[in-house]
PDB file of N, CA and C in Angstrom:
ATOM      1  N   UNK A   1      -4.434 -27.758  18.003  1.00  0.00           N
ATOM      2  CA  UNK A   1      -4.016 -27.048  19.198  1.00  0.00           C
ATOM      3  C   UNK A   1      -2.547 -26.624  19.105  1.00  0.00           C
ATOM      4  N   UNK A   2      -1.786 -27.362  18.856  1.00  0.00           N
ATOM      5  CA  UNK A   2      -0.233 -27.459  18.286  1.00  0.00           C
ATOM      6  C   UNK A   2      -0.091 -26.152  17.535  1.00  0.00           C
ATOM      7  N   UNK A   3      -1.188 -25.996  16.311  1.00  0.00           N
ATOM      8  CA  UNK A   3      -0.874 -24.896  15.574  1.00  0.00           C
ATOM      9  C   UNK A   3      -1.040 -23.013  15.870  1.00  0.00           C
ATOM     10  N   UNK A   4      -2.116 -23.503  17.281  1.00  0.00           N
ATOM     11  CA  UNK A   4      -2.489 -22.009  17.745  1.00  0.00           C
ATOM     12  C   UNK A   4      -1.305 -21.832  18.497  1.00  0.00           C
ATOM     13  N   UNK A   5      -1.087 -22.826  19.239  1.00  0.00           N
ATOM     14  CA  UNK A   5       0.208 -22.582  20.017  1.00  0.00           C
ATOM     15  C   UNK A   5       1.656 -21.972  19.288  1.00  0.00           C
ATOM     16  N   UNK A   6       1.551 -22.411  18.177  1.00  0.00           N
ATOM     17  CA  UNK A   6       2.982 -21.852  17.350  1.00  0.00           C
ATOM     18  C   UNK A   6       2.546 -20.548  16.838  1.00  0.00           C
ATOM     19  N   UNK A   7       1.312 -20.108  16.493  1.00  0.00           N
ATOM     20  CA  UNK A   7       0.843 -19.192  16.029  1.00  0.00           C
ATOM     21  C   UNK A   7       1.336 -17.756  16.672  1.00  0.00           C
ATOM     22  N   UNK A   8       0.621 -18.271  18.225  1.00  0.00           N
ATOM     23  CA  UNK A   8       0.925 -17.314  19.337  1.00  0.00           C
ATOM     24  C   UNK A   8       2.549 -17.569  19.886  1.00  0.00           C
ATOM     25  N   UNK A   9       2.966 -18.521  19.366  1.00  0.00           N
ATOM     26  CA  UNK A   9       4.628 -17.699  19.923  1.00  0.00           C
ATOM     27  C   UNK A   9       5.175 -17.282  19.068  1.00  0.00           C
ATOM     28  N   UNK A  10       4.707 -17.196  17.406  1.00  0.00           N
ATOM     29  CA  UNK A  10       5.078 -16.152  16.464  1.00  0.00           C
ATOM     30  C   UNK A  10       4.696 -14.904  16.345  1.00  0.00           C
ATOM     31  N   UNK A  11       3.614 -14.753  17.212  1.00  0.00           N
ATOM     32  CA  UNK A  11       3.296 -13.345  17.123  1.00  0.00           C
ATOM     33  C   UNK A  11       3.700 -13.296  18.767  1.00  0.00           C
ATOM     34  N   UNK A  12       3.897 -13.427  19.727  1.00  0.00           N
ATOM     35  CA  UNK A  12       5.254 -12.861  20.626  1.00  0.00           C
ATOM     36  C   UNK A  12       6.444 -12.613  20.269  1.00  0.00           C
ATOM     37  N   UNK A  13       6.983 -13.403  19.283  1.00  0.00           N
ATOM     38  CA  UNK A  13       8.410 -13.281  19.233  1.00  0.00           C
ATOM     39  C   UNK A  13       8.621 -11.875  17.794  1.00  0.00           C
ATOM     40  N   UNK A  14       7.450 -11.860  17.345  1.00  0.00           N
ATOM     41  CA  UNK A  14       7.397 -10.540  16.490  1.00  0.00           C
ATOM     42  C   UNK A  14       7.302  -9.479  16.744  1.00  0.00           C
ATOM     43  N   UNK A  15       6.722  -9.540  18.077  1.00  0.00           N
ATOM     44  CA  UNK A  15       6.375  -7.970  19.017  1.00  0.00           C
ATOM     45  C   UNK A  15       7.300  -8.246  19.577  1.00  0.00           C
ATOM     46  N   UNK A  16       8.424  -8.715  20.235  1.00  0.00           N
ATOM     47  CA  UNK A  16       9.700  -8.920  20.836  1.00  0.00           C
ATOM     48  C   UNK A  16      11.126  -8.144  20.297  1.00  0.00           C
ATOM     49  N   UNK A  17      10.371  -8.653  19.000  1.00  0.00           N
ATOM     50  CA  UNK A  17      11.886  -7.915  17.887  1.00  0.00           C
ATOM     51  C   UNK A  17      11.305  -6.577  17.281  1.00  0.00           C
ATOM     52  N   UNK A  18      10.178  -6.573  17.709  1.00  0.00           N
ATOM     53  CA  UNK A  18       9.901  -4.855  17.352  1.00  0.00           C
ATOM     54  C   UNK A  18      10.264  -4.077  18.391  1.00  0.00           C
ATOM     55  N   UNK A  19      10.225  -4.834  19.992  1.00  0.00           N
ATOM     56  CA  UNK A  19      10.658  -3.769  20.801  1.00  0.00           C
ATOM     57  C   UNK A  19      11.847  -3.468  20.757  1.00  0.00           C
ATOM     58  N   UNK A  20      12.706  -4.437  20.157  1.00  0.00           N
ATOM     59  CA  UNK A  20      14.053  -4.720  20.195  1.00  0.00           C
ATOM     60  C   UNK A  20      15.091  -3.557  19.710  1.00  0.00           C
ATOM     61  N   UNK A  21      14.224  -3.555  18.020  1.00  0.00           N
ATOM     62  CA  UNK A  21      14.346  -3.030  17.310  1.00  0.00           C
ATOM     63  C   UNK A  21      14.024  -1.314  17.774  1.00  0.00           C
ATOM     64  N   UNK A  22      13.388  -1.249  18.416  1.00  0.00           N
ATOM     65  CA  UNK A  22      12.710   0.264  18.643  1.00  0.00           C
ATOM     66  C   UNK A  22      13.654   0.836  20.044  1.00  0.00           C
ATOM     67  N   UNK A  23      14.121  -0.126  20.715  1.00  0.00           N
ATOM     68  CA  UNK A  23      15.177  -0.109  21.594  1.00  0.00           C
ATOM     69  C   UNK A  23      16.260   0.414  21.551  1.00  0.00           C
ATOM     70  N   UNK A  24      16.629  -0.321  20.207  1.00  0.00           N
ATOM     71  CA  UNK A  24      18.210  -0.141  19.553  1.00  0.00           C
ATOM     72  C   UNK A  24      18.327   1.378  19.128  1.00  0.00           C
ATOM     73  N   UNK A  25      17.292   1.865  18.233  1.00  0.00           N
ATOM     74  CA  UNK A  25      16.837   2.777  17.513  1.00  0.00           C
ATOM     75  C   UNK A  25      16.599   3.976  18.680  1.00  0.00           C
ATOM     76  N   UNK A  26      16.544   3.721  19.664  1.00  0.00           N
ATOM     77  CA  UNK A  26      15.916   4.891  21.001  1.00  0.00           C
ATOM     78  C   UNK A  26      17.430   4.954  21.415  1.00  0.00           C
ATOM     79  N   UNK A  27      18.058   3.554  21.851  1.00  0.00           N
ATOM     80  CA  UNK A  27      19.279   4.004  22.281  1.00  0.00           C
ATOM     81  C   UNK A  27      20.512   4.717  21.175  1.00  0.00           C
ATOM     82  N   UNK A  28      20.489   4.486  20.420  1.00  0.00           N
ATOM     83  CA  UNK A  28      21.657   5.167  18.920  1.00  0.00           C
ATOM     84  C   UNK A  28      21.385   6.400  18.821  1.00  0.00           C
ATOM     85  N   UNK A  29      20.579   6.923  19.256  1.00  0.00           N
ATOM     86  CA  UNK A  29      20.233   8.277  18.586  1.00  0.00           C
ATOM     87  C   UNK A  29      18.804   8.490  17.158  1.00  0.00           C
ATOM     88  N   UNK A  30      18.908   7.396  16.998  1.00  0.00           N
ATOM     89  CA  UNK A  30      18.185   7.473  15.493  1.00  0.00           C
ATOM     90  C   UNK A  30      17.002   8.133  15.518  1.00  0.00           C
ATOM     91  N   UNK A  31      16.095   7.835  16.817  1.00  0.00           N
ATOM     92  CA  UNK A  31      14.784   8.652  16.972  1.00  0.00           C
ATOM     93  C   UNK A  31      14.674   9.531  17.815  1.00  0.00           C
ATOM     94  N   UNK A  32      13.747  10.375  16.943  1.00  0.00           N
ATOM     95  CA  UNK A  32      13.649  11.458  17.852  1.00  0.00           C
ATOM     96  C   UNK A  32      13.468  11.489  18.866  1.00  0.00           C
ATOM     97  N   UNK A  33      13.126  12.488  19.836  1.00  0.00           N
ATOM     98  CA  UNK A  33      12.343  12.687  21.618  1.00  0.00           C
ATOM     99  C   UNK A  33      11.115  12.532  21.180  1.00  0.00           C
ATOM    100  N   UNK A  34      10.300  12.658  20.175  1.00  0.00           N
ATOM    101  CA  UNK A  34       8.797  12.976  20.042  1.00  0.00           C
ATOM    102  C   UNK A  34       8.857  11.141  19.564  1.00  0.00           C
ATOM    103  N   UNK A  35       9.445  10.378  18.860  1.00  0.00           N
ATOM    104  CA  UNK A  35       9.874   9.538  18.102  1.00  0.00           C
ATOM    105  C   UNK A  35       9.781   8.432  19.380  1.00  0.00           C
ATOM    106  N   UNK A  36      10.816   8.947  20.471  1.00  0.00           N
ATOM    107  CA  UNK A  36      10.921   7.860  21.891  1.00  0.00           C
ATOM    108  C   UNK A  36       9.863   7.812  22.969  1.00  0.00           C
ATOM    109  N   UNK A  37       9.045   9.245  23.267  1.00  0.00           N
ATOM    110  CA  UNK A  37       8.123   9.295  23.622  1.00  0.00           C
ATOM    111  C   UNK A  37       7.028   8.527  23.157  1.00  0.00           C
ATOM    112  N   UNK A  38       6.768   8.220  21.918  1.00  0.00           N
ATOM    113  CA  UNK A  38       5.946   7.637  21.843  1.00  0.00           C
ATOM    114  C   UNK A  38       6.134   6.082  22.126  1.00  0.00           C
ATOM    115  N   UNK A  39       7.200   5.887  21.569  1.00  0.00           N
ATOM    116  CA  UNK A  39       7.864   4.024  22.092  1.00  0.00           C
ATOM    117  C   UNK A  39       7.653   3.983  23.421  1.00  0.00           C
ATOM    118  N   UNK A  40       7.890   4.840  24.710  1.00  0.00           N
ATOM    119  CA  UNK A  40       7.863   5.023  26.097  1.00  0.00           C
ATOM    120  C   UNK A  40       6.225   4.612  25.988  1.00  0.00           C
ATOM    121  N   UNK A  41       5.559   5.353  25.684  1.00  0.00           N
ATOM    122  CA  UNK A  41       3.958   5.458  25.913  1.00  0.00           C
ATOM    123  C   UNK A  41       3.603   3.782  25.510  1.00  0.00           C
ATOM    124  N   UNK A  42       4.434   3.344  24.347  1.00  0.00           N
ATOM    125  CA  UNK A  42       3.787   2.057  23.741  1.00  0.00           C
ATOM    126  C   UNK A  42       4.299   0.900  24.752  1.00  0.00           C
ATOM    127  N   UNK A  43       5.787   1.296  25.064  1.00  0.00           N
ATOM    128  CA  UNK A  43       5.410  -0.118  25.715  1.00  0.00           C
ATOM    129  C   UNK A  43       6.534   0.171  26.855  1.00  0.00           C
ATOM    130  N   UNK A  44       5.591   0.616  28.181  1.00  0.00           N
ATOM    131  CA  UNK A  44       6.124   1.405  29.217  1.00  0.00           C
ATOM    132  C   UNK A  44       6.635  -0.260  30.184  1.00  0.00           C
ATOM    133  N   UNK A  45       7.219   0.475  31.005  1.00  0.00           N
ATOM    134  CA  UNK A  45       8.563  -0.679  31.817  1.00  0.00           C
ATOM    135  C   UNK A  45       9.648  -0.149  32.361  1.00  0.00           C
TER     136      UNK A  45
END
Protein backbone atom coordinates (compact mmCIF):
# COMPACT_ATOMS: atom_id res chain seq x y z
CA UNK A 1 0.00 0.00 0.00
CA UNK A 2 3.04 2.25 1.02
CA UNK A 3 4.30 1.70 -2.51
CA UNK A 4 1.10 2.82 -4.55
CA UNK A 5 1.03 5.64 -2.36
CA UNK A 6 4.63 6.84 -3.34
CA UNK A 7 3.89 5.85 -6.78
CA UNK A 8 1.00 8.31 -7.00
CA UNK A 9 2.81 11.20 -5.40
CA UNK A 10 5.49 10.66 -8.06
CA UNK A 11 3.39 10.92 -10.71
CA UNK A 12 1.72 14.25 -9.13
CA UNK A 13 4.77 15.79 -8.47
CA UNK A 14 5.79 15.03 -12.27
CA UNK A 15 2.73 16.62 -13.72
CA UNK A 16 3.46 19.53 -11.22
CA UNK A 17 6.88 20.29 -12.72
CA UNK A 18 5.54 19.96 -16.14
CA UNK A 19 3.09 22.63 -15.43
CA UNK A 20 5.76 24.47 -13.92
CA UNK A 21 7.87 24.15 -16.51
CA UNK A 22 5.24 25.05 -19.26
CA UNK A 23 4.46 28.11 -17.02
CA UNK A 24 7.87 29.44 -17.01
CA UNK A 25 8.10 28.82 -20.77
CA UNK A 26 4.43 30.71 -21.39
CA UNK A 27 5.59 33.44 -19.16
CA UNK A 28 9.41 34.22 -20.92
CA UNK A 29 8.24 34.43 -24.14
CA UNK A 30 9.60 31.08 -25.30
CA UNK A 31 6.20 29.74 -26.64
CA UNK A 32 4.31 30.59 -29.02
CA UNK A 33 0.35 31.92 -28.87
CA UNK A 34 -0.57 28.65 -30.76
CA UNK A 35 2.23 26.97 -28.29
CA UNK A 36 0.20 28.73 -24.97
CA UNK A 37 -3.08 28.08 -26.26
CA UNK A 38 -2.67 24.85 -26.17
CA UNK A 39 -1.05 24.73 -22.41
CA UNK A 40 -4.37 27.05 -21.60
CA UNK A 41 -6.63 24.21 -23.13
CA UNK A 42 -4.39 21.50 -21.14
CA UNK A 43 -4.56 22.63 -17.99
CA UNK A 44 -7.16 25.50 -17.64
CA UNK A 45 -7.35 27.58 -14.08
Amino acid sequence: MVQSAEGALNEIHEMLQRVNKLAIRAANGTLTEEDRAMVDAAFPG
